[in-house]
N, C-alpha and C. Protein backbone atom coordinates (compact mmCIF):
# COMPACT_ATOMS: atom_id res chain seq x y z
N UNK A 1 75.93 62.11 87.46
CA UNK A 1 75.79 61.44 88.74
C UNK A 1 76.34 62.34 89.83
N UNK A 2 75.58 62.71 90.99
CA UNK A 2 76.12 63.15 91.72
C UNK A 2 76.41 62.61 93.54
N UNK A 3 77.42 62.27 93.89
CA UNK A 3 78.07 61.87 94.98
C UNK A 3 78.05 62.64 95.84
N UNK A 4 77.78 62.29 97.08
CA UNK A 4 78.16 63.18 98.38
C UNK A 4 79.52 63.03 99.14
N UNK A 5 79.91 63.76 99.67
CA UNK A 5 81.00 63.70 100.19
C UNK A 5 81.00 63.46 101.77
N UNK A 6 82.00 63.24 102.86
CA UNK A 6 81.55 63.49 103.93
C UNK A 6 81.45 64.81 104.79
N UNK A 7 81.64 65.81 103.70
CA UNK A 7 81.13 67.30 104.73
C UNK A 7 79.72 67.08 104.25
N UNK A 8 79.10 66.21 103.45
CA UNK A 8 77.53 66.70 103.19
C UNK A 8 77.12 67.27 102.19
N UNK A 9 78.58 68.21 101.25
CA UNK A 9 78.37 68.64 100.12
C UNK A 9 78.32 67.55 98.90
N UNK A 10 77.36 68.18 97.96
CA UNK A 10 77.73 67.30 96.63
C UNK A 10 78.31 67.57 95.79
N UNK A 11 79.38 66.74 95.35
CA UNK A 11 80.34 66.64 94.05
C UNK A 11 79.99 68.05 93.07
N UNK A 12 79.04 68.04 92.81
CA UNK A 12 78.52 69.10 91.67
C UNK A 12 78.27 70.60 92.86
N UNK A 13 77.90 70.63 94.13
CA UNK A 13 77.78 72.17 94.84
C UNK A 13 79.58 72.43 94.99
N UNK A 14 80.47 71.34 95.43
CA UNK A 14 81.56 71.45 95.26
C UNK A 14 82.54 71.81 93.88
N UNK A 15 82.19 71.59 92.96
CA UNK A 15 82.45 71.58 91.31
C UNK A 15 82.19 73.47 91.48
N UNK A 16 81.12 73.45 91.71
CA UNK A 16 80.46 74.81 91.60
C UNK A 16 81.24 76.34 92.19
N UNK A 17 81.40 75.71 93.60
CA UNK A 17 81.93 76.41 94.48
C UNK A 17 83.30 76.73 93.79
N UNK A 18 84.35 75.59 93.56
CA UNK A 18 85.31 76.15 93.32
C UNK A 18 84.96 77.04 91.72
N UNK A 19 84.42 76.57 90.94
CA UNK A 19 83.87 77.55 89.39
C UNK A 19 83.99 78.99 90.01
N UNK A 20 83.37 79.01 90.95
CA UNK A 20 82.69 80.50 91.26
C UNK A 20 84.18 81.68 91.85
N UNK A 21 85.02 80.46 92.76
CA UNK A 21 85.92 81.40 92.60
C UNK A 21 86.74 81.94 92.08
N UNK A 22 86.51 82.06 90.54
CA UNK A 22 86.94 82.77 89.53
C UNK A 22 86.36 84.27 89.28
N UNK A 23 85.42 83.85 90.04
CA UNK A 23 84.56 85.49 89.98
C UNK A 23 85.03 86.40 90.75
N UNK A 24 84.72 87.76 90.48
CA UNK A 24 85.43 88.86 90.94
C UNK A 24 84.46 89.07 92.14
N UNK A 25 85.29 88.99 93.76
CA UNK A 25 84.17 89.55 94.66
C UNK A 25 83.95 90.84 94.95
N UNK A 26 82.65 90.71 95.57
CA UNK A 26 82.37 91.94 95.80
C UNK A 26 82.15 92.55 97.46
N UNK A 27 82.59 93.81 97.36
CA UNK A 27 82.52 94.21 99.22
C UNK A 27 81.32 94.51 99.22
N UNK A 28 80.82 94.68 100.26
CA UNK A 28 79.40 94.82 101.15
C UNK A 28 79.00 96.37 101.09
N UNK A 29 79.99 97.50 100.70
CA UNK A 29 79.23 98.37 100.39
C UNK A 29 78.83 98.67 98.93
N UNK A 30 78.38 100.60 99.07
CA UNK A 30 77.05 100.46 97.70
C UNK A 30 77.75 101.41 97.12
N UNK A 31 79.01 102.18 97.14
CA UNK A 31 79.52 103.16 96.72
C UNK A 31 80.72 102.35 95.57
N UNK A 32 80.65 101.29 95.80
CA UNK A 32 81.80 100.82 94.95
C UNK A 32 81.38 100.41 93.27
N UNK A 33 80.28 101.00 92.83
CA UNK A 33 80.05 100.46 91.39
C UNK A 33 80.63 99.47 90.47
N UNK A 34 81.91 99.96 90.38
CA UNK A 34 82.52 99.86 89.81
C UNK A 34 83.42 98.31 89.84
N UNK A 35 83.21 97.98 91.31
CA UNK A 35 83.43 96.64 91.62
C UNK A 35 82.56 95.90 92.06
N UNK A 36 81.33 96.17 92.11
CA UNK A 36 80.08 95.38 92.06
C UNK A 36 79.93 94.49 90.45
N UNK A 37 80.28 94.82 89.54
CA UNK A 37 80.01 94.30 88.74
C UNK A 37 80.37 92.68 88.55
N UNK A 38 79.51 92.01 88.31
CA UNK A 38 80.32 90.35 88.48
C UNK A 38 80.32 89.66 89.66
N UNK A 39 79.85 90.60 90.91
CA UNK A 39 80.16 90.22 92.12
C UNK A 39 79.54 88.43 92.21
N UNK A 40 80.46 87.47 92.85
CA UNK A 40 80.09 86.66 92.76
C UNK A 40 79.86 85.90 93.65
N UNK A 41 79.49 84.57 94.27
CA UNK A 41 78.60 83.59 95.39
C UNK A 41 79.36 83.48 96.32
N UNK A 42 80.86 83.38 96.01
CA UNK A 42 82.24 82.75 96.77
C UNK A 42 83.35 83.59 97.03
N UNK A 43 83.80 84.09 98.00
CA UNK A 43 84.60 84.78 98.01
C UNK A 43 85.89 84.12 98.94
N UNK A 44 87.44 84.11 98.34
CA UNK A 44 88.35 83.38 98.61
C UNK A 44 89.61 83.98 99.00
N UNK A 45 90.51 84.03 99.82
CA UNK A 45 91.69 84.56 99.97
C UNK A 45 92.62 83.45 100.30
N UNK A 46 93.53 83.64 99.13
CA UNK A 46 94.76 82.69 99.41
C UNK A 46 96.10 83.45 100.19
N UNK A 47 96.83 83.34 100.84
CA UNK A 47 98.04 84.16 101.71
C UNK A 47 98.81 83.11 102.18
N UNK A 48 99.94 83.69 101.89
CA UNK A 48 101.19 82.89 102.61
C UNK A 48 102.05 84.05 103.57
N UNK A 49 102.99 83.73 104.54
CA UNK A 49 103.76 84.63 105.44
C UNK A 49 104.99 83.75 104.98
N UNK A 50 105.62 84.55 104.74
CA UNK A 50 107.24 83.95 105.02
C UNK A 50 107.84 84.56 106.74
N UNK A 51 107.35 85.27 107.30
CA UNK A 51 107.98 85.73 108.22
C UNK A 51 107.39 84.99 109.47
N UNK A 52 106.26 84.02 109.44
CA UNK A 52 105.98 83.20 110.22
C UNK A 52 105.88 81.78 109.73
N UNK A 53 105.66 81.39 107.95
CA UNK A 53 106.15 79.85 107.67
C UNK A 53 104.34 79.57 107.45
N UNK A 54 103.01 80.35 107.76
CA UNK A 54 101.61 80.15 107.62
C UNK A 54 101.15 80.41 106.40
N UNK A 55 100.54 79.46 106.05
CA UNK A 55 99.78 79.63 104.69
C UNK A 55 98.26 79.61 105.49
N UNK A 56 97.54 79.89 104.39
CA UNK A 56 95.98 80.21 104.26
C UNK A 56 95.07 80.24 102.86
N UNK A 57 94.07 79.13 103.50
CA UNK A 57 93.82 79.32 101.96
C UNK A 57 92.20 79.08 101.56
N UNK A 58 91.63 80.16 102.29
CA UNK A 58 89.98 80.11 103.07
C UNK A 58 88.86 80.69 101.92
N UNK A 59 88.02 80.11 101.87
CA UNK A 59 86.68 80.76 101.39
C UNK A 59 86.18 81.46 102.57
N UNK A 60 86.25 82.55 102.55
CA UNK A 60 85.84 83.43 104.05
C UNK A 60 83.81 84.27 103.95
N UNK A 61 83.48 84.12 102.55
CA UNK A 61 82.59 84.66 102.61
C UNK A 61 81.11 83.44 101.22
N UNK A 62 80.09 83.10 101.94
CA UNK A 62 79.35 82.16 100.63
C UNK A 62 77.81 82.81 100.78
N UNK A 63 77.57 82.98 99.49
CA UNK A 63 75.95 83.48 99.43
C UNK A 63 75.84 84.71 100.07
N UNK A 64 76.54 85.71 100.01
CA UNK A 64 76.16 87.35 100.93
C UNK A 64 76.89 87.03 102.37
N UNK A 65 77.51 86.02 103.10
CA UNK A 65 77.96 86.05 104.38
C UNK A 65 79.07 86.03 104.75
N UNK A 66 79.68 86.62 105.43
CA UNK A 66 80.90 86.00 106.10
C UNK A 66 81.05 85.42 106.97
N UNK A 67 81.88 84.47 106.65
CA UNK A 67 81.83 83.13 107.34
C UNK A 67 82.62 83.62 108.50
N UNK A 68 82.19 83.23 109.76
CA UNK A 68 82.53 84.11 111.25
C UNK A 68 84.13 83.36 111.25
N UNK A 69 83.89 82.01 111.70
CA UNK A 69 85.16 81.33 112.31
C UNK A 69 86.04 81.51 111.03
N UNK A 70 86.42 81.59 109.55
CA UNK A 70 87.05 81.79 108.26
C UNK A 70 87.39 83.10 108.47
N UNK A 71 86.94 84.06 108.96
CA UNK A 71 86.95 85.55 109.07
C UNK A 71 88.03 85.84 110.35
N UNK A 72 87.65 84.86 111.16
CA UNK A 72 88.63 85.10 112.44
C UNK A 72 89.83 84.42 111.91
N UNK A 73 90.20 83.32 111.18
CA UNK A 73 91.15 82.96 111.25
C UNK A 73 92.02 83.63 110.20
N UNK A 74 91.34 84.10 109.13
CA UNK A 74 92.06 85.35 108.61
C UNK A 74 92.37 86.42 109.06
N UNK A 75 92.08 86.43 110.56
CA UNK A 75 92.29 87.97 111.18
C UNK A 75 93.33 87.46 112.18
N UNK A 76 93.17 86.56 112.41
CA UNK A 76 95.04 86.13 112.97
C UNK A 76 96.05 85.65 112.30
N UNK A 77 95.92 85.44 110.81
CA UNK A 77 96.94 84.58 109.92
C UNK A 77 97.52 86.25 109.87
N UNK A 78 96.61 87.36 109.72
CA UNK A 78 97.13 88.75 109.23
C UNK A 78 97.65 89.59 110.14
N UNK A 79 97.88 89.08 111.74
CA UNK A 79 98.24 89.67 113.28
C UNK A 79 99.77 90.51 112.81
N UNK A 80 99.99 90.78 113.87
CA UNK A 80 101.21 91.51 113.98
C UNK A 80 102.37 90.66 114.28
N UNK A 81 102.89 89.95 113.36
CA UNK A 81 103.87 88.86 113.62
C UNK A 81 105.28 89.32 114.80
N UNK A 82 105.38 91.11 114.47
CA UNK A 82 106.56 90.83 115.93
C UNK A 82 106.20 91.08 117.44
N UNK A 83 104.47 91.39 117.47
CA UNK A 83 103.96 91.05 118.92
C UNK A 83 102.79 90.13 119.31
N UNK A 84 102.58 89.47 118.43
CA UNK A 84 102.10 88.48 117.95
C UNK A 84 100.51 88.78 117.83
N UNK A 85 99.99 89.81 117.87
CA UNK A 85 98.69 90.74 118.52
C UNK A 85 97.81 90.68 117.38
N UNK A 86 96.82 90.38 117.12
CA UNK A 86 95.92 90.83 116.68
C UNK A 86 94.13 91.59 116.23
N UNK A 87 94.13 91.45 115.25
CA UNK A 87 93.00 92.83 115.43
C UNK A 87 92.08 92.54 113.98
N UNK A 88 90.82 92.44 114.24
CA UNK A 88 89.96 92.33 113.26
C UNK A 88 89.91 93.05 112.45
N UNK A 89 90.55 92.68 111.37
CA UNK A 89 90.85 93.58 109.92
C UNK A 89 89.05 93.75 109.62
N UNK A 90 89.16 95.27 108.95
CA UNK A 90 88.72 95.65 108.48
C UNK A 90 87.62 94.67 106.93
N UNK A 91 86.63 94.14 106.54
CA UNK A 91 86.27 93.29 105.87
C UNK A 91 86.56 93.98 104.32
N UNK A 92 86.31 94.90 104.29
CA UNK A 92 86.48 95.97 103.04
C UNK A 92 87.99 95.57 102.48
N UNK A 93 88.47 95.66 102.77
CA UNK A 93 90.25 95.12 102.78
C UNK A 93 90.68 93.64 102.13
N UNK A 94 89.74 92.97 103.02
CA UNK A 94 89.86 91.42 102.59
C UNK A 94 89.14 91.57 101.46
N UNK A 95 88.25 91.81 101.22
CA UNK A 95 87.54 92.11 99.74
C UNK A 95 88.03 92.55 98.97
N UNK A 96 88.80 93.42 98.74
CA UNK A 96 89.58 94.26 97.85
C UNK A 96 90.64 93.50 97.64
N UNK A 97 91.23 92.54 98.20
CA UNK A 97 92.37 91.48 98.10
C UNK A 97 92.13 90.75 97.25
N UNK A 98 90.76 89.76 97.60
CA UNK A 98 90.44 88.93 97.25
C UNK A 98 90.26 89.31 95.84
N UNK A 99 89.40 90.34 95.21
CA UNK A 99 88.95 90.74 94.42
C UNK A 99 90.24 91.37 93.12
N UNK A 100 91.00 91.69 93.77
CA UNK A 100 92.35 92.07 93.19
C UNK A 100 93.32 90.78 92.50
N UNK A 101 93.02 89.78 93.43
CA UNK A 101 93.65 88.29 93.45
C UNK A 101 92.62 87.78 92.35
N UNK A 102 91.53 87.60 92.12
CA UNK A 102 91.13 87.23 91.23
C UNK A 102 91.16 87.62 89.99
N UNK A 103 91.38 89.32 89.50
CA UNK A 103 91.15 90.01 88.61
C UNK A 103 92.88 89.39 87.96
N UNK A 104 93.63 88.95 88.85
CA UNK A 104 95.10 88.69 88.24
C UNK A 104 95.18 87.52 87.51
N UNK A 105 94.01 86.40 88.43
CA UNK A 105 94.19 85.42 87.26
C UNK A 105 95.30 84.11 87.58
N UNK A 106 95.85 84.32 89.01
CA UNK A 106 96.82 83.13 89.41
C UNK A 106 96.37 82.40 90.45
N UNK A 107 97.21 81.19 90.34
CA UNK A 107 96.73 80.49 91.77
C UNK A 107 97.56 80.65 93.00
N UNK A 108 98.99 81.25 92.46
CA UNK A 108 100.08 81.69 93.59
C UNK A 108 99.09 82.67 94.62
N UNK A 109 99.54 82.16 96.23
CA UNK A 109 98.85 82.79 96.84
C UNK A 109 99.35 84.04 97.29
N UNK A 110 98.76 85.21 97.78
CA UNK A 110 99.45 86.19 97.73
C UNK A 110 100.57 86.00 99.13
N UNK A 111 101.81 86.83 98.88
CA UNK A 111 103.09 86.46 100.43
C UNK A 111 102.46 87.98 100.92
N UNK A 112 101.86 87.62 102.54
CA UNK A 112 101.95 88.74 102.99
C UNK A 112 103.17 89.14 103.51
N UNK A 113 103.53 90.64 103.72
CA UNK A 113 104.34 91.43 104.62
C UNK A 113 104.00 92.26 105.38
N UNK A 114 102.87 92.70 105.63
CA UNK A 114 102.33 93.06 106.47
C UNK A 114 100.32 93.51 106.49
N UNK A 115 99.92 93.16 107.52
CA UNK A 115 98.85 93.42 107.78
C UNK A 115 98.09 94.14 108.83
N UNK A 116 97.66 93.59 110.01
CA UNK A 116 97.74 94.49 111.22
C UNK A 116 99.54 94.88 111.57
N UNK A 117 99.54 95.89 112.17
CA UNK A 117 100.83 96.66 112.92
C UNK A 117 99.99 97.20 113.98
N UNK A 118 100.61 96.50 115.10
CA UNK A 118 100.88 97.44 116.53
C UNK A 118 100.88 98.49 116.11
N UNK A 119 100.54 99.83 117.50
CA UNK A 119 101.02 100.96 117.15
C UNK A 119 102.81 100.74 117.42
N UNK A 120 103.09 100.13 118.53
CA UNK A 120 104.54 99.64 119.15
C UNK A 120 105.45 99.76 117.66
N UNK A 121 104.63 98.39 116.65
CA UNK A 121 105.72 98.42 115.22
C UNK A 121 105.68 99.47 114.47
N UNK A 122 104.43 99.97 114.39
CA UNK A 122 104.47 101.44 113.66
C UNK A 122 105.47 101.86 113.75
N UNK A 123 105.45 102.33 114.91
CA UNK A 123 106.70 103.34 115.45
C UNK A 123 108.17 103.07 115.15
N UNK A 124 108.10 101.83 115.41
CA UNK A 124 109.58 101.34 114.77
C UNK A 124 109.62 101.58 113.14
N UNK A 125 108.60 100.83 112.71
CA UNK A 125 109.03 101.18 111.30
C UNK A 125 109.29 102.66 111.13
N UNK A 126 108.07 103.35 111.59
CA UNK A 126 108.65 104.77 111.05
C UNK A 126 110.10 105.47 111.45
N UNK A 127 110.35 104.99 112.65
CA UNK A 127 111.90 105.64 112.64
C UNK A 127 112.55 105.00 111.87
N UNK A 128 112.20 103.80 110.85
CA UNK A 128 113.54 103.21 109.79
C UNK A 128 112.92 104.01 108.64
N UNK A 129 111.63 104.65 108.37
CA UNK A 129 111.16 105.04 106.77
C UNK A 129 110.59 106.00 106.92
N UNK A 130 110.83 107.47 106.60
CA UNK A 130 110.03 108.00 106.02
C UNK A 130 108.67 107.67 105.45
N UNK A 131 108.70 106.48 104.48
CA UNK A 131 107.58 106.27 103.89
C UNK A 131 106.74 105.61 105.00
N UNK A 132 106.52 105.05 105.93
CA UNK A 132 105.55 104.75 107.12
C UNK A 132 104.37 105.70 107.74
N UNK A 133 103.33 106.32 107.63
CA UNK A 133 102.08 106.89 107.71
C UNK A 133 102.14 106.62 109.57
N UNK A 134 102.49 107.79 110.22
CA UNK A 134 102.02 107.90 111.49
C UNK A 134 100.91 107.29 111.66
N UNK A 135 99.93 107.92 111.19
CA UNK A 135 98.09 107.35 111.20
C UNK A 135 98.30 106.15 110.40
N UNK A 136 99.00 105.07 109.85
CA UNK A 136 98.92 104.47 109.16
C UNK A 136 97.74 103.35 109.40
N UNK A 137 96.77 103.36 108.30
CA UNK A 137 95.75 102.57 108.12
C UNK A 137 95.87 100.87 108.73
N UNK A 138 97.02 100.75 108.68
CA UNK A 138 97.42 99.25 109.02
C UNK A 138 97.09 98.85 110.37
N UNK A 139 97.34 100.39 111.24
CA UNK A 139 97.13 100.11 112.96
C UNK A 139 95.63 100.18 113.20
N UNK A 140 95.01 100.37 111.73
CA UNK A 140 93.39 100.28 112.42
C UNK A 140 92.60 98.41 111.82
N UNK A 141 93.55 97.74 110.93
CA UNK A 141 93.33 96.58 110.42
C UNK A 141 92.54 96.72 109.19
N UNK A 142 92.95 98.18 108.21
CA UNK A 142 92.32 98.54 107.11
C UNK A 142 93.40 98.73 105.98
N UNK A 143 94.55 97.74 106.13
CA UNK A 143 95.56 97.71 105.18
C UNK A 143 96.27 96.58 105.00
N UNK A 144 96.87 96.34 104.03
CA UNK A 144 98.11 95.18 103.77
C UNK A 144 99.00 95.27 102.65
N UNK A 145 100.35 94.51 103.39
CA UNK A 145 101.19 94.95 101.58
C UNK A 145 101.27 93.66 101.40
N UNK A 146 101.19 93.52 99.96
CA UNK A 146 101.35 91.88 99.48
C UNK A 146 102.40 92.02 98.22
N UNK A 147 102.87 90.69 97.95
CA UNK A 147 103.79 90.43 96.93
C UNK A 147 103.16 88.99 96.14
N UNK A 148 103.41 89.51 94.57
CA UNK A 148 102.75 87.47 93.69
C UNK A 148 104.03 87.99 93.66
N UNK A 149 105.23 86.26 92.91
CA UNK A 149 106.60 86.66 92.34
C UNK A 149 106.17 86.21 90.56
N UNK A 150 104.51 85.66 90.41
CA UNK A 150 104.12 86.10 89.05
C UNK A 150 103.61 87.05 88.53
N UNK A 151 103.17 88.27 89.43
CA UNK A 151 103.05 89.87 88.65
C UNK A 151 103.48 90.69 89.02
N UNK A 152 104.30 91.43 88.43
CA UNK A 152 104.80 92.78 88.70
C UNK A 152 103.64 93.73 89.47
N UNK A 153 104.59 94.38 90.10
CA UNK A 153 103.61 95.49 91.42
C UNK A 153 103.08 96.56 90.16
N UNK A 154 103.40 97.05 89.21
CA UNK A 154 102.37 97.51 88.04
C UNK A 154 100.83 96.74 88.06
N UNK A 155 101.21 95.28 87.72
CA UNK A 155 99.67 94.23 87.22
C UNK A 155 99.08 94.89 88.79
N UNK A 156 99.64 94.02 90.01
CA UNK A 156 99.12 94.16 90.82
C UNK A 156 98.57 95.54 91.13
N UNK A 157 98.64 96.51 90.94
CA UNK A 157 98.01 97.77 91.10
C UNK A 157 97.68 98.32 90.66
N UNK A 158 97.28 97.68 89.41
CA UNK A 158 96.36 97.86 88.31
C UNK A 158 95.38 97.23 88.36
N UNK A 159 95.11 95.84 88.93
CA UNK A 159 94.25 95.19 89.54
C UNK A 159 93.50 95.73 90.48
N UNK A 160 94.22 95.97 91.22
CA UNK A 160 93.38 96.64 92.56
C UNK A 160 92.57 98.00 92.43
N UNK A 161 93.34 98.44 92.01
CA UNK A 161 92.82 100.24 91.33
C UNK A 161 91.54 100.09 90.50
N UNK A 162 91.36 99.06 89.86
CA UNK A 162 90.43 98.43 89.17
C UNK A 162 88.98 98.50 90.29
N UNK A 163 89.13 98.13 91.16
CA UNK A 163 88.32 98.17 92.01
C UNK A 163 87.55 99.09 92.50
N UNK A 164 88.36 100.54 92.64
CA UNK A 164 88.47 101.68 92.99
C UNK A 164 87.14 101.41 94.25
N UNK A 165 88.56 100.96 95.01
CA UNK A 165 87.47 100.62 96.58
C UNK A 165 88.26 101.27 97.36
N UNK A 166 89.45 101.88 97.40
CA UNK A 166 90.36 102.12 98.58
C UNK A 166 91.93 102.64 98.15
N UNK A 167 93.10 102.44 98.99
CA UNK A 167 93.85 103.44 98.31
C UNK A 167 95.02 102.39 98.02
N UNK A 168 96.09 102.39 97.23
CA UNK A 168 96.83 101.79 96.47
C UNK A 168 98.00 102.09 96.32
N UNK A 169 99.29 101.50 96.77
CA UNK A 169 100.16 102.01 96.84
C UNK A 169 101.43 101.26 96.20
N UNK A 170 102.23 101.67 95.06
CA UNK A 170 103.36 101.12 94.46
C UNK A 170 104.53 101.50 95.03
N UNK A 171 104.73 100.05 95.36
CA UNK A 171 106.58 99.94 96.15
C UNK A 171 107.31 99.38 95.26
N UNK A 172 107.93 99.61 93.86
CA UNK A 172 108.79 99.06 93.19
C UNK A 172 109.81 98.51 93.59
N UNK A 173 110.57 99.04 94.16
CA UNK A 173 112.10 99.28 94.55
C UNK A 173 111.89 97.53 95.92
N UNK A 174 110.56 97.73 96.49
CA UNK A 174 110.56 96.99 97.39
C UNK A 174 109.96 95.70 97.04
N UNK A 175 109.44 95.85 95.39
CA UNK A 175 108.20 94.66 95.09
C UNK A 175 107.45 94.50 96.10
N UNK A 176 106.49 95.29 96.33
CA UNK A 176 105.47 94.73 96.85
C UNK A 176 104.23 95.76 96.64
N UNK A 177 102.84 95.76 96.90
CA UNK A 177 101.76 96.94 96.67
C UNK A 177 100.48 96.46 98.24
N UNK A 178 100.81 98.05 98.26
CA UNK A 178 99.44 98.41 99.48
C UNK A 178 98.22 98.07 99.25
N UNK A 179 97.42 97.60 99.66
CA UNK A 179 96.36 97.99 99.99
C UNK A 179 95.50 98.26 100.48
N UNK A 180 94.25 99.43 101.07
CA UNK A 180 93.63 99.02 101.63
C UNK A 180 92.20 100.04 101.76
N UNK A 181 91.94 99.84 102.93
CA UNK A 181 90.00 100.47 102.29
C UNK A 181 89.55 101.64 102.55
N UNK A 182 90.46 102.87 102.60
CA UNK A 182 90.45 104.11 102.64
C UNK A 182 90.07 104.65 101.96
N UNK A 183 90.53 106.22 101.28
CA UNK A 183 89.67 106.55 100.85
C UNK A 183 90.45 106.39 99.40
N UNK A 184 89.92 106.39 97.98
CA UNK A 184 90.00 106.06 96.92
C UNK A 184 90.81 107.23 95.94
N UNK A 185 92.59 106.75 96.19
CA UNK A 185 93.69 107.14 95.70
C UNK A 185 95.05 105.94 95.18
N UNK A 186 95.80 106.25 94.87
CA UNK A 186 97.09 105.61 94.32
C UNK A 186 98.17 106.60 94.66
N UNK A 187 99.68 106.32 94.85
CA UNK A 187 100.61 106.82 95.14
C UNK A 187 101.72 105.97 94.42
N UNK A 188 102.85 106.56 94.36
CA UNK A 188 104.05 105.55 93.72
C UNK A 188 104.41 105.73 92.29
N UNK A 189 104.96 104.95 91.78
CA UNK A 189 106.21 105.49 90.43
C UNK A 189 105.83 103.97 89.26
């Protein structure tokens, strides 16, 4: 039997939808083989901030599209929390998240720590780290570091690398792993 709901969907396209986001998504380009495989109908990003208290927890892309207003609001949940600024991440990125997030297998959503950066925070960070990338990918909205507190930054970047969509970066010491849609490397211990 199938029921409608009041968005219009039915019980069973709804049943479906969530099925599907078990599947590994796939980004929009043709160079990624390797993560095309499986690509599937629904594509989902779960995120939490502790440094602003926002969760998120969007199907941003259905049937080949991205969903415009789901896309924007993932591109401000991911702003620059200490100037509050933001900047249309890169889609390649969110894909590689998403796709990373699924290959792990949890429902914990990922805690961001950072996503867009000002050039303004750049700068700050880099006078606290060495490890901070002048050019860092983040000030163009083609990066993010995330933390699960159910997989070690190993799983997690083993996941992602899996993808071999972009570049990957292990912060042990800091628990947490880079990612984002550059060019196709790993760094870290």
């Amino acid at each position: 039997m199938t029921t409608s709901s009041t968005s219009g969907l039915t019980r069973r396209a709804l049943l479906g939808a969530f099925a599907a986001t078990a599947v590994v998504a796939a980004p929009t380009y043709s160079n990624a083989a390797g993560f095309l495989r499986g690509g599937g109908d629904i594509r989902r990003i779960r995120m939490y901030s502790g440094r602003t208290g926002e969760r998120i927890d969007m199907i941003y892309w259905v049937d080949g599209k991205y969903i415009k207003d789901a896309v924007k609001e993932v591109n401000h949940f991911m702003r620059d929390w200490r100037t509050d600024q933001a900047k249309s991440m890169d889609l390649r990125t969110i894909d590689i998240m998403a796709a990373s997030h699924n290959l792990l297998d949890v429902n914990e959503p990922y805690t961001l720590l950072s996503g867009y950066r000002s050039p303004q925070t750049n700068a700050m960070l880099r006078s606290r780290s060495r490890r901070v990338a002048k050019n860092s990918l983040h000030m163009k909205g083609q990066a993010a570091d995330l933390r699960l507190s159910s997989r070690s930054v190993s799983q997690m970047a083993k996941a992602a690398m899996s993808c071999r969509a972009g570049g990957v970066g292990k912060y042990h010491r800091s628990n947490f792993v880079h990612m984002d849609c550059g060019e196709v490397r790993s760094w870290g211990g």
